[in-house]
N, C-alpha and C. Protein backbone atom coordinates (compact mmCIF):
# COMPACT_ATOMS: atom_id res chain seq x y z
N UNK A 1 105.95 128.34 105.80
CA UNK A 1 107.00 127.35 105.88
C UNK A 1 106.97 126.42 104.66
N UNK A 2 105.71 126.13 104.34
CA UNK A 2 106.14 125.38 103.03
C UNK A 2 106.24 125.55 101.80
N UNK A 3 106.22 127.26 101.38
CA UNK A 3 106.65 127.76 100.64
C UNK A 3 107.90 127.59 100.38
N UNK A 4 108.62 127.70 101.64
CA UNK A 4 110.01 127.47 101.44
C UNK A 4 110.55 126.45 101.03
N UNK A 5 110.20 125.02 101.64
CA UNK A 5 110.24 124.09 101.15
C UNK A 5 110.35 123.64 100.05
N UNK A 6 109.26 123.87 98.97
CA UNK A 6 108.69 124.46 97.79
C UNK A 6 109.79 125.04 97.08
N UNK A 7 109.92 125.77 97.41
CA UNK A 7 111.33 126.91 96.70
C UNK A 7 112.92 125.97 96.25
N UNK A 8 112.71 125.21 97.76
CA UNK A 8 114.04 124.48 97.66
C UNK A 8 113.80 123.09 96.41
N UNK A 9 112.77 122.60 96.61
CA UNK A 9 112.53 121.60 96.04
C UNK A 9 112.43 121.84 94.13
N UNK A 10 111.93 123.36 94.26
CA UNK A 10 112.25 124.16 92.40
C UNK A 10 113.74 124.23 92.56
N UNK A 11 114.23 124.32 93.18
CA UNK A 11 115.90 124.49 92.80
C UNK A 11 116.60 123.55 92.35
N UNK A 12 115.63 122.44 93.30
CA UNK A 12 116.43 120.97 92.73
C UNK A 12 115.87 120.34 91.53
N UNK A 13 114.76 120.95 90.92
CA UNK A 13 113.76 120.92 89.31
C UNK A 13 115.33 121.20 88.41
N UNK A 14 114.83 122.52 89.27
CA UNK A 14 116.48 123.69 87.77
C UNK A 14 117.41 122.61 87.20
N UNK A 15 117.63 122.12 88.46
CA UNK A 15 119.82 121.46 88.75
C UNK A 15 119.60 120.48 87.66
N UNK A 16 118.29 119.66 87.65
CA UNK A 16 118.22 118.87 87.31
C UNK A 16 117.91 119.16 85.11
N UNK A 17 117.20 120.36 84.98
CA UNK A 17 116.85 121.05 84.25
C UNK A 17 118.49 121.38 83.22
N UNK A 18 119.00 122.01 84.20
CA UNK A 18 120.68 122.17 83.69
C UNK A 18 121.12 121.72 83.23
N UNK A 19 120.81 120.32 83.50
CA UNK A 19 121.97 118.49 83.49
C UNK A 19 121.25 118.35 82.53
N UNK A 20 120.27 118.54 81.69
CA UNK A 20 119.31 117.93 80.44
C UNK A 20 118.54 117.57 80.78
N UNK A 21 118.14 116.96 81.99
CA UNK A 21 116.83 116.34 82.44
C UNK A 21 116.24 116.56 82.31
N UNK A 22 114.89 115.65 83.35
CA UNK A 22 113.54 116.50 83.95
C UNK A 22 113.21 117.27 84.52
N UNK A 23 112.48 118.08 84.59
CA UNK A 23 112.79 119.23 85.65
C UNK A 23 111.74 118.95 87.12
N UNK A 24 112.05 118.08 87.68
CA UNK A 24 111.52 117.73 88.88
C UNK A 24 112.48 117.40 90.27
N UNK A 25 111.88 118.02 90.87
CA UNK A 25 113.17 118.17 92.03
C UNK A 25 112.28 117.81 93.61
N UNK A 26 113.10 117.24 94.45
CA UNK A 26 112.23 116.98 95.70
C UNK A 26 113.20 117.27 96.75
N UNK A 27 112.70 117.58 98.32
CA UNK A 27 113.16 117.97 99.57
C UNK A 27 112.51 116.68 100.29
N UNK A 28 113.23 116.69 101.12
CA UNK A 28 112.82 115.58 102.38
C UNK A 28 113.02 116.44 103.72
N UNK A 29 112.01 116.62 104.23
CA UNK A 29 112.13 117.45 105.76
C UNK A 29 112.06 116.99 106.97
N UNK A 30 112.34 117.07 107.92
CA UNK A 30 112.60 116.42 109.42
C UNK A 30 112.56 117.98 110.01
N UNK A 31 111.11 118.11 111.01
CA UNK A 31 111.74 118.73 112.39
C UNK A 31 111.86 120.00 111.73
N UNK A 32 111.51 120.59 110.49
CA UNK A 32 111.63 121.92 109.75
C UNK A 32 113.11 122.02 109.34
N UNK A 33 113.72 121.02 108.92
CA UNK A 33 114.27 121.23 108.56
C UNK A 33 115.50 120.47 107.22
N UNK A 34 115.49 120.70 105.99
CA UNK A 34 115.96 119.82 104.70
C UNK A 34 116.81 118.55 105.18
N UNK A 35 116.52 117.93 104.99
CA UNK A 35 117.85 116.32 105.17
C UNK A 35 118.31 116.10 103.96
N UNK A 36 117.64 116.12 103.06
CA UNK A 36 118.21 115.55 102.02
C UNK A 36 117.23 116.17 101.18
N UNK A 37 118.16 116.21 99.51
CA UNK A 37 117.37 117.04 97.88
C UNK A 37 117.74 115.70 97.16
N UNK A 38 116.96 115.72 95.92
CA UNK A 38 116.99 114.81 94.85
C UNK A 38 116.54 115.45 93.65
N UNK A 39 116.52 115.29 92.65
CA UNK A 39 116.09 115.43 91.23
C UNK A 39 116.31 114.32 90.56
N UNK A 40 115.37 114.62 89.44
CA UNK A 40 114.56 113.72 88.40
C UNK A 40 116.64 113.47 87.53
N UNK A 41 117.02 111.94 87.69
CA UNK A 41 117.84 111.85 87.11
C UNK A 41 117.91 110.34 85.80
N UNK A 42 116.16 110.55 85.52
CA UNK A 42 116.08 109.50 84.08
C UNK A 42 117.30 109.64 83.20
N UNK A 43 117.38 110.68 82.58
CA UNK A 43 118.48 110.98 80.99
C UNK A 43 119.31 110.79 81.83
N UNK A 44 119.98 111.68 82.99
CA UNK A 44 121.42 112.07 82.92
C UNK A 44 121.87 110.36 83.53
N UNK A 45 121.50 109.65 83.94
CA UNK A 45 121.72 108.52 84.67
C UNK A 45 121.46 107.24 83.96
N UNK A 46 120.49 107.64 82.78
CA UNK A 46 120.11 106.59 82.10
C UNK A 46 119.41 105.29 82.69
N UNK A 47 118.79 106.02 83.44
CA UNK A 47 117.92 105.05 84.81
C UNK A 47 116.51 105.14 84.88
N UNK A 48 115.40 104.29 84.75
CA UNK A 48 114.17 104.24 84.91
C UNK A 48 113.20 104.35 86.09
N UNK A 49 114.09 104.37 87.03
CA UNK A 49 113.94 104.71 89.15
C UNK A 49 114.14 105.81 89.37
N UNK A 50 114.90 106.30 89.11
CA UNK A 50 115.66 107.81 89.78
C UNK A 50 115.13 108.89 89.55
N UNK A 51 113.95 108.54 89.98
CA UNK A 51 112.71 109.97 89.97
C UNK A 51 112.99 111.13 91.01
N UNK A 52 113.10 112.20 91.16
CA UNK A 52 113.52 113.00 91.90
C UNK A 52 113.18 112.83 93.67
N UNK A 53 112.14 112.04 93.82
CA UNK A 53 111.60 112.04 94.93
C UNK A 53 112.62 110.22 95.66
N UNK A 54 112.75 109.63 94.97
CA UNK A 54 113.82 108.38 94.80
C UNK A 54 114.96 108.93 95.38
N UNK A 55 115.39 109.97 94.73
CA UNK A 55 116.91 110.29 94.65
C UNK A 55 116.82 111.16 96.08
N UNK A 56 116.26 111.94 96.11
CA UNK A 56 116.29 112.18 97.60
C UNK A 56 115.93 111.26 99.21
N UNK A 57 115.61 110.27 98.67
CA UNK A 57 115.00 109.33 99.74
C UNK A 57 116.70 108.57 99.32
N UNK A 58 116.90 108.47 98.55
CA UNK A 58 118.48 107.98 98.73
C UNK A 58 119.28 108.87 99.43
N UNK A 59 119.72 109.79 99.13
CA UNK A 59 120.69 110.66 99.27
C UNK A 59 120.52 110.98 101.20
N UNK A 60 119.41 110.37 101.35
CA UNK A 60 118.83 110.01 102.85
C UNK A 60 119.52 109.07 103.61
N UNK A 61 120.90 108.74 103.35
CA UNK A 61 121.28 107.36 103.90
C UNK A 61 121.34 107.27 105.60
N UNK A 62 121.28 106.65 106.29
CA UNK A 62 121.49 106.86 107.47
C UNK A 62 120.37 107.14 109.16
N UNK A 63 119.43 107.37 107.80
CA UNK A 63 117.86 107.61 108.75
C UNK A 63 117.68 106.18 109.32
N UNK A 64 116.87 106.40 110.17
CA UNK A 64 116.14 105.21 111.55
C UNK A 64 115.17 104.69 110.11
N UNK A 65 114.60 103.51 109.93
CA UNK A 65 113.12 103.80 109.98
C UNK A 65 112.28 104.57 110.21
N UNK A 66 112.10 104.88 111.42
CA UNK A 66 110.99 105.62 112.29
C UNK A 66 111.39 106.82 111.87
N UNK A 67 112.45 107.53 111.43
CA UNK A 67 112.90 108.94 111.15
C UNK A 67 112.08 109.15 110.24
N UNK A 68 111.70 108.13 108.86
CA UNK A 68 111.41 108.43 107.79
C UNK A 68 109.52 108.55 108.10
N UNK A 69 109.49 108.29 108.94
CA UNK A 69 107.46 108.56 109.28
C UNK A 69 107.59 109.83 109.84
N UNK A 70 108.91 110.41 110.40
CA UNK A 70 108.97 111.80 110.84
C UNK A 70 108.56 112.72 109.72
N UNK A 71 108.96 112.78 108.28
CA UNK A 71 109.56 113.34 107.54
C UNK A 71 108.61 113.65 106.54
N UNK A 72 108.60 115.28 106.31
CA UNK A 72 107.57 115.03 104.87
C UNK A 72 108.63 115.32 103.73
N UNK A 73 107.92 114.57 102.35
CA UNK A 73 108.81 114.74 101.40
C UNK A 73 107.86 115.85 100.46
N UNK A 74 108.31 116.64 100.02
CA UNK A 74 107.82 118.25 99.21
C UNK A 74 108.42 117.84 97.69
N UNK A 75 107.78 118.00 96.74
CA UNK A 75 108.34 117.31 95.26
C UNK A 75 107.52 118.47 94.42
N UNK A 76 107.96 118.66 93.20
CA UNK A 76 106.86 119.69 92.21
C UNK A 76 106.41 118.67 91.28
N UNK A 77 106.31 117.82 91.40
CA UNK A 77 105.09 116.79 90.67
C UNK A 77 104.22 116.37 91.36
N UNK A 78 102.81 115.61 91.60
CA UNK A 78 102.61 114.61 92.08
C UNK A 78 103.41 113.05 91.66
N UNK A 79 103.80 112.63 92.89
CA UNK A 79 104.42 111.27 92.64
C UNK A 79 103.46 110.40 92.23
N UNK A 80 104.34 109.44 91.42
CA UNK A 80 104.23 108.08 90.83
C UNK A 80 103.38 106.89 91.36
N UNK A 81 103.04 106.13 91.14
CA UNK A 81 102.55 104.99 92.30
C UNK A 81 103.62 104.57 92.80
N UNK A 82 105.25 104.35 92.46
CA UNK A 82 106.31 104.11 92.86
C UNK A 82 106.93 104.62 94.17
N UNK A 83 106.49 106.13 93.44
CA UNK A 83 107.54 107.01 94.75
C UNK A 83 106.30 107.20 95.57
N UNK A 84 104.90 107.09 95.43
CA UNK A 84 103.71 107.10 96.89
C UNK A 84 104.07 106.10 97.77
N UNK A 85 104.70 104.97 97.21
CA UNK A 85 104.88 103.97 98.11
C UNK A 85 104.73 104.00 99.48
């Protein structure tokens, strides 16, 4: 299962890879299953936050609190001291 995860979270590296970026991409999972993708959007956004694991915890709008202690987040970097938060 978390291969797959994994897989999804390189896809969102690529997208981001495509756009000029970084190539770092993250999944957010609930319950086995994706809620939300993000990628590394420093260049294309011109933003110093929008680390791939950020952008998917955004693109998250709508979660409980408590949803987000449900949830693992899958990234192909180790995160930041930012995004460990």
């Amino acid at each position: 299962m978390h291969k797959k995860f994994m897989d999804e979270a390189i896809k969102e590296a690529e997208i981001s890879l495509s756009e000029g970026g970084i190539p770092i991409g993250a999944v957010l999972v609930k319950d086995d299953e994706v809620i939300s993708r993000g990628h590394n959007r420093l260049i294309q956004n011109d933003s110093v936050i929008l680390h791939g694991e950020m952008d998917a915890i955004e693109n998250a709008k709508g979660l409980d609190y408590d949803d987000y202690r449900k949830c693992t987040l899958y990234t192909t970097l180790s995160p930041c001291p930012m995004c460990s938060g």
